[in-house]
N, C-alpha and C. Protein backbone atom coordinates (compact mmCIF):
# COMPACT_ATOMS: atom_id res chain seq x y z
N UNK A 1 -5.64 -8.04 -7.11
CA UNK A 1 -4.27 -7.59 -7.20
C UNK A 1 -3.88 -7.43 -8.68
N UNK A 2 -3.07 -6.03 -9.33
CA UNK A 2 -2.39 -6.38 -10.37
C UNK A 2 -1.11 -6.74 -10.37
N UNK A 3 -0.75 -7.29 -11.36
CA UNK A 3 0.60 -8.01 -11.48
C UNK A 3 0.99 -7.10 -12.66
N UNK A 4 2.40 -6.77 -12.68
CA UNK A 4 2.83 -6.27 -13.69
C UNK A 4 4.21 -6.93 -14.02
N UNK A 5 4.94 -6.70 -15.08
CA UNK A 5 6.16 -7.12 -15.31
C UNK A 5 7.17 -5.74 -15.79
N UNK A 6 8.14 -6.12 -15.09
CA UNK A 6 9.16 -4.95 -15.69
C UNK A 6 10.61 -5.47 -16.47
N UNK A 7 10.53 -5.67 -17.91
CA UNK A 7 11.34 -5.88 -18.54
C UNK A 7 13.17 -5.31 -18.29
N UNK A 8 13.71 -5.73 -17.48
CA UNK A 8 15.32 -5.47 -16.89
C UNK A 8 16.54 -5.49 -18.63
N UNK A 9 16.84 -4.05 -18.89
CA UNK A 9 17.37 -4.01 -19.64
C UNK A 9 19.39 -3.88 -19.61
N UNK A 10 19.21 -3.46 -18.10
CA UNK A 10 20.60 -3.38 -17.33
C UNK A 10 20.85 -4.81 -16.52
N UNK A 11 21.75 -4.91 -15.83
CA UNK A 11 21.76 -5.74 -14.78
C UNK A 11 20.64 -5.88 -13.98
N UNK A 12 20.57 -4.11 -13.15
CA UNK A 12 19.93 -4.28 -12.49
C UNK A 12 18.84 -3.21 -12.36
N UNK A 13 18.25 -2.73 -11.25
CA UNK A 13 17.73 -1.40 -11.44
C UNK A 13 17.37 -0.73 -9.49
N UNK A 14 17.12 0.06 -9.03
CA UNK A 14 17.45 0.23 -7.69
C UNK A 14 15.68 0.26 -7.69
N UNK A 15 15.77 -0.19 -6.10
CA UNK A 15 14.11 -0.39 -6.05
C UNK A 15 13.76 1.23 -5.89
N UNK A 16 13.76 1.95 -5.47
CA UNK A 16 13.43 3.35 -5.96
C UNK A 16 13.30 3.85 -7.07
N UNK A 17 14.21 3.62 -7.69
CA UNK A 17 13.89 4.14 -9.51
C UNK A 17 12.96 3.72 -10.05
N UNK A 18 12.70 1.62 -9.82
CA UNK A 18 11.42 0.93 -9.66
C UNK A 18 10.44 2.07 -9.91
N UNK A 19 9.94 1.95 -8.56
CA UNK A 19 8.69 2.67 -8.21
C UNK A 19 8.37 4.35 -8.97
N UNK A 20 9.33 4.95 -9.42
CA UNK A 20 9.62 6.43 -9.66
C UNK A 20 9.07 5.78 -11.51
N UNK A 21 9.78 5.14 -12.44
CA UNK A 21 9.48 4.73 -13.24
C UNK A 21 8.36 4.34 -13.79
N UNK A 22 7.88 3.09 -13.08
CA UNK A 22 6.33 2.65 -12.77
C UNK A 22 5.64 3.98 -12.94
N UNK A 23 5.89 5.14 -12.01
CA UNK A 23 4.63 5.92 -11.84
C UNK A 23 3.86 5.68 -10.73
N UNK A 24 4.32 4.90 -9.92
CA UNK A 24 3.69 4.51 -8.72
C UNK A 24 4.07 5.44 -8.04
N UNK A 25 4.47 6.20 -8.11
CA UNK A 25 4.95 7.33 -6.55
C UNK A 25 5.29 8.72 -7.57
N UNK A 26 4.81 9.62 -6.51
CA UNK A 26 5.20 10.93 -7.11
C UNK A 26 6.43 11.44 -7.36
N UNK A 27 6.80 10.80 -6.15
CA UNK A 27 9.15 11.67 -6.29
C UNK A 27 10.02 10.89 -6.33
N UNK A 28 11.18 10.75 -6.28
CA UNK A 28 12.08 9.70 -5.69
C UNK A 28 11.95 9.98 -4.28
N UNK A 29 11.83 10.97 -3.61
CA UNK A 29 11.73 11.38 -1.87
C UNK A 29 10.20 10.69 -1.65
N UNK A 30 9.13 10.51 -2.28
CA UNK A 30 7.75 9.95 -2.25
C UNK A 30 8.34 8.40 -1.66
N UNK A 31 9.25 7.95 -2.74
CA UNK A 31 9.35 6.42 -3.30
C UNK A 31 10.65 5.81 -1.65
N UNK A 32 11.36 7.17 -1.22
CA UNK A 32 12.27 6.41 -0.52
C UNK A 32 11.42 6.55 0.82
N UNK A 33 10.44 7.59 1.37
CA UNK A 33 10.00 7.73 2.22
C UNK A 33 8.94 6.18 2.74
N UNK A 34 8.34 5.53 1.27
CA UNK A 34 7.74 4.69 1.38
C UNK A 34 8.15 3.20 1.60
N UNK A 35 9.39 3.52 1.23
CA UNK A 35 10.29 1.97 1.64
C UNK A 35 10.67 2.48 2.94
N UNK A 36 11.33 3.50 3.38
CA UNK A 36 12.23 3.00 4.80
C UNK A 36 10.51 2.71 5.61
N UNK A 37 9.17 3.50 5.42
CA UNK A 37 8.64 3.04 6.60
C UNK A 37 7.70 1.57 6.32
N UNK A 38 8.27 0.78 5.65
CA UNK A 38 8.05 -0.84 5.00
C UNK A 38 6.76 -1.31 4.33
N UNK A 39 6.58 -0.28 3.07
CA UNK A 39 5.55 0.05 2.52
C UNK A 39 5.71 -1.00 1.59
N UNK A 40 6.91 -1.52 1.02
CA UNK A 40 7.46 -2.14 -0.10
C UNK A 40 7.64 -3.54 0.64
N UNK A 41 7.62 -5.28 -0.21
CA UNK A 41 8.40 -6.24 -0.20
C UNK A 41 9.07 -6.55 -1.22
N UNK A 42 9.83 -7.17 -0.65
CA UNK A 42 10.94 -7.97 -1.53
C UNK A 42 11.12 -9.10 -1.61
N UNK A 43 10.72 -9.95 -2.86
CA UNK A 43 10.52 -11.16 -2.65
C UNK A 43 9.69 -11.70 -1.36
N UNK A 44 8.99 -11.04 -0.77
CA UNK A 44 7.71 -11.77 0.31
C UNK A 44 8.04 -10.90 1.74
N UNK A 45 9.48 -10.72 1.32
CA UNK A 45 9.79 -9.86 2.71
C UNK A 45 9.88 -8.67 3.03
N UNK A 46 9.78 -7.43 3.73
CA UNK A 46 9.69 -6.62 3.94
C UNK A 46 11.04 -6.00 3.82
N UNK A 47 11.72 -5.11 3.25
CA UNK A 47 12.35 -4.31 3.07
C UNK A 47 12.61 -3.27 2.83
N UNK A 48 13.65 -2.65 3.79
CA UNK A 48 13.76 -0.55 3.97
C UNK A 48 15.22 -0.34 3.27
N UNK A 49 15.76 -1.38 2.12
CA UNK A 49 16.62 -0.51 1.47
C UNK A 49 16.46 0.41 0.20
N UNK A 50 16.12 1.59 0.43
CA UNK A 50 15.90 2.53 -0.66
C UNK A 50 16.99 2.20 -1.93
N UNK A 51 17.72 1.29 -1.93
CA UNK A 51 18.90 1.65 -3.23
C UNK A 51 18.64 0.03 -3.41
N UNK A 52 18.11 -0.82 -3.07
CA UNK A 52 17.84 -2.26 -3.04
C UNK A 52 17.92 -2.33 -4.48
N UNK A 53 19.04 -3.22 -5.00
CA UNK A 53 19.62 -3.83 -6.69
C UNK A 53 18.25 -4.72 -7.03
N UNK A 54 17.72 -4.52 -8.07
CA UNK A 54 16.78 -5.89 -8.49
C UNK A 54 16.97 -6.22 -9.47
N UNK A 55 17.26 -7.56 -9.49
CA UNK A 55 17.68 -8.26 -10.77
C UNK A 55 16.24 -9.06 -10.91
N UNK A 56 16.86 -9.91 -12.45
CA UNK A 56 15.68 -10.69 -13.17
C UNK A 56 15.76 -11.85 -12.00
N UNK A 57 14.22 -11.94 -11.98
CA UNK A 57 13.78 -13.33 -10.96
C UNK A 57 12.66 -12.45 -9.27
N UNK A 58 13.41 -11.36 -9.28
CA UNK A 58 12.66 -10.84 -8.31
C UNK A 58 11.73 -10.32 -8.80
N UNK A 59 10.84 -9.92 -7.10
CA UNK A 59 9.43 -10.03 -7.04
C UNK A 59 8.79 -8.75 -6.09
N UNK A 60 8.59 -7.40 -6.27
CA UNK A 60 8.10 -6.69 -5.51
C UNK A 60 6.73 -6.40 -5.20
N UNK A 61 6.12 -6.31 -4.46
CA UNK A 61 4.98 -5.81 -3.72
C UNK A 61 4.71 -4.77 -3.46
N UNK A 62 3.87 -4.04 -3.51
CA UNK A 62 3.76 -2.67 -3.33
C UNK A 62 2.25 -2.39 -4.11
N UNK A 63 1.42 -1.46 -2.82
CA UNK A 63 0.37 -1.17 -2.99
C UNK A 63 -0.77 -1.96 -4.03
N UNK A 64 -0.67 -3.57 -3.72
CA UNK A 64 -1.45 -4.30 -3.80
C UNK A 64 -1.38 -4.66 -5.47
N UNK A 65 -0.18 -4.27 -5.58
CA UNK A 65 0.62 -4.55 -6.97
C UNK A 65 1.57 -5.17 -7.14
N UNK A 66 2.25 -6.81 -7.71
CA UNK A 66 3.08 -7.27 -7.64
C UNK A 66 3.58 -6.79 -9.32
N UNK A 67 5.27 -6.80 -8.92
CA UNK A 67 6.05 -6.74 -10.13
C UNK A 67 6.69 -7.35 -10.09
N UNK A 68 7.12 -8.23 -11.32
CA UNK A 68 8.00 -9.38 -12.15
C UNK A 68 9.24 -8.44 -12.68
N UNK A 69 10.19 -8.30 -11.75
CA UNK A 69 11.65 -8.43 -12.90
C UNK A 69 12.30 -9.53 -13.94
N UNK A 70 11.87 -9.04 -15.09
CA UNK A 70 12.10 -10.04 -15.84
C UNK A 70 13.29 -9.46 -17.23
């Protein structure tokens, strides 16, 4: 597994932009298509909110890649 960290310069950041940013997904329509069908966790759990706030302390999953909001 890689682990990455994503340095939080706002409050927060929407888990779509996440993934669009990263480079992990081709579109934002790539990135929302892949959360509603529960491609993504959140903090350990599975979650389909495409606009999902992540602040520092959380923990996403996705394609055998964890990310550190930090």
């Amino acid at each position: 597994m890689q682990e990455l960290e994503f340095k939080l310069d706002t409050e927060y950041i929407k888990l779509n932009n996440l993934l669009k940013i990263l480079s992990l997904v081709k579109s934002g329509g790539h990135a929302n298509n892949l959360i509603t069908k529960g491609f993504v966790r959140y903090n350990g759990e599975v979650d389909t909110r495409k606009r999902l706030k992540l602040r520092k302390g959380d923990r996403i999953e996705f394609d055998e890649i964890f990310i550190r909001i930090c």
